[in-house]
N, C-alpha and C. Protein backbone atom coordinates (compact mmCIF):
# COMPACT_ATOMS: atom_id res chain seq x y z
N UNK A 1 -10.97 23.78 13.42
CA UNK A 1 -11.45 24.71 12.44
C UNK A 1 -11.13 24.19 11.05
N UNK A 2 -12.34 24.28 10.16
CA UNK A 2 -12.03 24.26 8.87
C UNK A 2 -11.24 24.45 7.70
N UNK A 3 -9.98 24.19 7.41
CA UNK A 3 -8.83 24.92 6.81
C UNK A 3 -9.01 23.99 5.08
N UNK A 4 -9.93 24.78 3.82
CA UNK A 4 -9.33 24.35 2.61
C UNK A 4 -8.53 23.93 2.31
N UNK A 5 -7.44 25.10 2.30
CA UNK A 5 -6.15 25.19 1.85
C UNK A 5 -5.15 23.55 2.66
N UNK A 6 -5.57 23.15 3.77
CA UNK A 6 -4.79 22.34 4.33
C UNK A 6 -4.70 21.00 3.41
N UNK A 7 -6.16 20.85 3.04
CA UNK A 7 -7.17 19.77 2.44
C UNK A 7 -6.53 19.28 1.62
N UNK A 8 -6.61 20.62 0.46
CA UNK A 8 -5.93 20.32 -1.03
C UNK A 8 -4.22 19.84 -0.59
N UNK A 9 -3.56 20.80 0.48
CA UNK A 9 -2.12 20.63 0.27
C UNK A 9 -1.75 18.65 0.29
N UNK A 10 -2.95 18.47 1.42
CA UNK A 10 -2.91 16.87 1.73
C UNK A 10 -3.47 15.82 0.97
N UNK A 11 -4.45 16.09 0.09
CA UNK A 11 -4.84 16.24 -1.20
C UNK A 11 -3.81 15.67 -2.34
N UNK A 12 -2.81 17.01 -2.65
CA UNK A 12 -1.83 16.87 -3.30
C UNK A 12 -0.67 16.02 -2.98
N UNK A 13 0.00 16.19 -1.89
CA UNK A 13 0.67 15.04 -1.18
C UNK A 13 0.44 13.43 -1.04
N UNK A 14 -0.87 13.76 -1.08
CA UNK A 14 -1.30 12.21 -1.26
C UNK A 14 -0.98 11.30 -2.68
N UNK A 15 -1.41 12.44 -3.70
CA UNK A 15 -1.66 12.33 -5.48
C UNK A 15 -0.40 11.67 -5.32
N UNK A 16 0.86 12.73 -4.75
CA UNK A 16 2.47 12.30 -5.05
C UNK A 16 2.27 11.07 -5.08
N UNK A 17 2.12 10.39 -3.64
CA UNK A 17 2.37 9.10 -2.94
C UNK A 17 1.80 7.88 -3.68
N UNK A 18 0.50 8.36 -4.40
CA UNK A 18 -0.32 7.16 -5.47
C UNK A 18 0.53 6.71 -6.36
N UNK A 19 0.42 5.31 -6.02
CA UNK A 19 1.00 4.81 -7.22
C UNK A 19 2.74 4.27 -7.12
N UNK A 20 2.70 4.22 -5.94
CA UNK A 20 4.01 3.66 -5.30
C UNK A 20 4.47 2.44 -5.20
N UNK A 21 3.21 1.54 -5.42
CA UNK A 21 2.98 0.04 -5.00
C UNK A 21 1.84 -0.42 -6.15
N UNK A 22 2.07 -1.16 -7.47
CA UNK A 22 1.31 -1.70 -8.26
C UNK A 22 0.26 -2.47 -7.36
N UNK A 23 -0.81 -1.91 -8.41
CA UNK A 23 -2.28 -2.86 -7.99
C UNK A 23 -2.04 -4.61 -7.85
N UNK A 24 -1.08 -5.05 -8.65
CA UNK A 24 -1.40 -6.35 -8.87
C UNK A 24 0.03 -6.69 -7.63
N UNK A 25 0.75 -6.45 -7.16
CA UNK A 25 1.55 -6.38 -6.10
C UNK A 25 0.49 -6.23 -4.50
N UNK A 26 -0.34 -5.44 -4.79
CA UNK A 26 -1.20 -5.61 -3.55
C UNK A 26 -2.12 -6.40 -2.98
N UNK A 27 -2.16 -6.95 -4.53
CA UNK A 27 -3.44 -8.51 -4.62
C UNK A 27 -2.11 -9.42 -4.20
N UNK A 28 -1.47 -9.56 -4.88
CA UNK A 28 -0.60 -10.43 -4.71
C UNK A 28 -0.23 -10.82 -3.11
N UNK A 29 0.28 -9.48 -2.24
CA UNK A 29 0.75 -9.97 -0.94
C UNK A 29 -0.22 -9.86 -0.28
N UNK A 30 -1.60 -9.26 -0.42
CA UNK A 30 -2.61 -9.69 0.08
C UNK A 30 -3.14 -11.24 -0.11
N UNK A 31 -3.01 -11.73 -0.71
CA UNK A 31 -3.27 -13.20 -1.09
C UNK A 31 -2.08 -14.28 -0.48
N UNK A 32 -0.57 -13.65 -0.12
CA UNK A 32 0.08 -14.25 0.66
C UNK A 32 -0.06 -14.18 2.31
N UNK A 33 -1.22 -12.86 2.54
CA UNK A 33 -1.16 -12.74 3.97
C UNK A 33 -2.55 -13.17 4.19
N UNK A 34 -3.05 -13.91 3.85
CA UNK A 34 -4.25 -14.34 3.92
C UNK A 34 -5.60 -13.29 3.84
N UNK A 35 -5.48 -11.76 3.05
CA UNK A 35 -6.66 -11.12 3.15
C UNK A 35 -7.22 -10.67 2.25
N UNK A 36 -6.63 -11.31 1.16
CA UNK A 36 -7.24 -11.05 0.00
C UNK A 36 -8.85 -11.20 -0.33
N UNK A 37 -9.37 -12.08 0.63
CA UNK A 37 -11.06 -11.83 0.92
C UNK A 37 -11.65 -10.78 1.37
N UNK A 38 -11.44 -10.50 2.26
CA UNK A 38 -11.16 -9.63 2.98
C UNK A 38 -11.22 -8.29 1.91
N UNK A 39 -10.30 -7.68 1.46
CA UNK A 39 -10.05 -6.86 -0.25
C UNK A 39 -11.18 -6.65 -0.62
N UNK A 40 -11.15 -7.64 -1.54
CA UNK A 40 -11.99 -8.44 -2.81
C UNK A 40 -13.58 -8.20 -1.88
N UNK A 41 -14.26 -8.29 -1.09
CA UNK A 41 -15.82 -8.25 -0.25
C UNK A 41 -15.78 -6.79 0.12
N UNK A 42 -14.65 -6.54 0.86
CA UNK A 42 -14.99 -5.39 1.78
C UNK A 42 -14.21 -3.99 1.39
N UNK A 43 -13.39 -4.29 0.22
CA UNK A 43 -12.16 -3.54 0.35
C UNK A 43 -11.12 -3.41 1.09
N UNK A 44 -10.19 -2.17 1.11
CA UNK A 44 -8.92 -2.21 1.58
C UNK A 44 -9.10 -1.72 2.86
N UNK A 45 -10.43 -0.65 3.12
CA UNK A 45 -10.70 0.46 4.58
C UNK A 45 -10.75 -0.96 5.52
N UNK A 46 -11.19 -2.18 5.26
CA UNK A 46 -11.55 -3.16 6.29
C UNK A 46 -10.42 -4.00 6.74
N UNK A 47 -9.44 -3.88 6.35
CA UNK A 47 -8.00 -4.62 6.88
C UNK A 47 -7.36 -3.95 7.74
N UNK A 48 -7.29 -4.74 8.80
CA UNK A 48 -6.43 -4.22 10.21
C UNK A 48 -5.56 -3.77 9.74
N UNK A 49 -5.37 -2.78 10.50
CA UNK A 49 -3.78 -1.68 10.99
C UNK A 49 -2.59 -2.92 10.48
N UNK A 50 -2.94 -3.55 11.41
CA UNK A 50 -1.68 -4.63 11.57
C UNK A 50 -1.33 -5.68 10.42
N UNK A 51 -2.62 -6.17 9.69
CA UNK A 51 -2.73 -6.50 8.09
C UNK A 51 -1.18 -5.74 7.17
N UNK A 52 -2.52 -4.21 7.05
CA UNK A 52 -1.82 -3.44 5.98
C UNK A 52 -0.30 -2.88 6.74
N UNK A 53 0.09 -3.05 8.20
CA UNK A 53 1.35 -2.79 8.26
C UNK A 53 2.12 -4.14 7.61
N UNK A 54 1.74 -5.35 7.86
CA UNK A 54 2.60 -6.58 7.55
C UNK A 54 2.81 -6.65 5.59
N UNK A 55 1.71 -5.90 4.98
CA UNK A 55 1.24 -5.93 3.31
C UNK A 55 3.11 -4.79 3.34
N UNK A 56 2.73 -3.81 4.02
CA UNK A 56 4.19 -2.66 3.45
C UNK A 56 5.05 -3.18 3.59
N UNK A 57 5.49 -4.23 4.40
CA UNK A 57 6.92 -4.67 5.27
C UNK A 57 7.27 -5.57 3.84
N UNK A 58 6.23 -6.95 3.82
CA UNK A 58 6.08 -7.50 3.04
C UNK A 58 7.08 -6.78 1.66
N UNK A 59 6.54 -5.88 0.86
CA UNK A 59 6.27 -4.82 -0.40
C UNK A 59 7.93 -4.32 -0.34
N UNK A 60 8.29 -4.04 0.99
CA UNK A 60 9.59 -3.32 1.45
C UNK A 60 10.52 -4.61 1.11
N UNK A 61 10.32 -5.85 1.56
CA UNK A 61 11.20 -6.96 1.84
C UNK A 61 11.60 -6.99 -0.18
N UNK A 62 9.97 -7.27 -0.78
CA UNK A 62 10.28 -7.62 -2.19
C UNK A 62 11.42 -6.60 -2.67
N UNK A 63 10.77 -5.30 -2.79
CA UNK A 63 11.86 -4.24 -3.15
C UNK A 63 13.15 -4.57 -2.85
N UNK A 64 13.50 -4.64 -1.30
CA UNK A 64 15.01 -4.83 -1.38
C UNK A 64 15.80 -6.24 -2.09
N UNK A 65 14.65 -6.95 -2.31
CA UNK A 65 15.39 -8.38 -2.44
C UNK A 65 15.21 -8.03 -4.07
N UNK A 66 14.78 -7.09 -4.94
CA UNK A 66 14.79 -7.11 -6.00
C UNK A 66 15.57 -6.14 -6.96
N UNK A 67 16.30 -5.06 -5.81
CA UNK A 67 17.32 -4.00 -6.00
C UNK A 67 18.30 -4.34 -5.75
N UNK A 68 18.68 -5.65 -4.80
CA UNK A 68 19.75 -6.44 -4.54
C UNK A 68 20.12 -7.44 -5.69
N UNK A 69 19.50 -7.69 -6.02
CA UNK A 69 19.50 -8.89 -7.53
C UNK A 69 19.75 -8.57 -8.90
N UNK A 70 19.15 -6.53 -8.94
CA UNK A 70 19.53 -6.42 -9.82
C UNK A 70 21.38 -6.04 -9.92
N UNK A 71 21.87 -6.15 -11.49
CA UNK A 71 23.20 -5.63 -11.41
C UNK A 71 23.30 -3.96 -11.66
N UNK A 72 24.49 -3.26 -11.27
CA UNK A 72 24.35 -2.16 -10.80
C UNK A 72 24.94 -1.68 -12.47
């Protein structure tokens, strides 16, 4: 069944989540995982599950290796 209200709440939840991971960070480890063609032709909907899981891990690895480096 049709639920508006669900839409927007997921909607909004989503808005939060935008913007978590710079555009040029996504070209970037897309271009280290070989799919930056891939992107760039087809967009992002066309990269395997398994792609865009290896792009977050990737994104996760930089983060920690760059919160580790900094001084506290």
């Amino acid at each position: 069944m049709y639920d508006p209200g669900l839409l927007v709440r997921r909607d909004s939840f989503m808005s939060r989540r935008k913007g978590v991971m710079s555009e040029s960070l996504k070209y970037e480890i897309a271009r280290e995982l070989g799919v930056y063609d891939i992107v760039s032709k087809e967009g992002w909907g066309s990269v395997s599950s398994r792609d865009c899981g290896n792009l977050v891990r990737l994104a996760i690895e930089k983060a920690s290796r760059n919160s580790a480096s900094m001084p506290e």
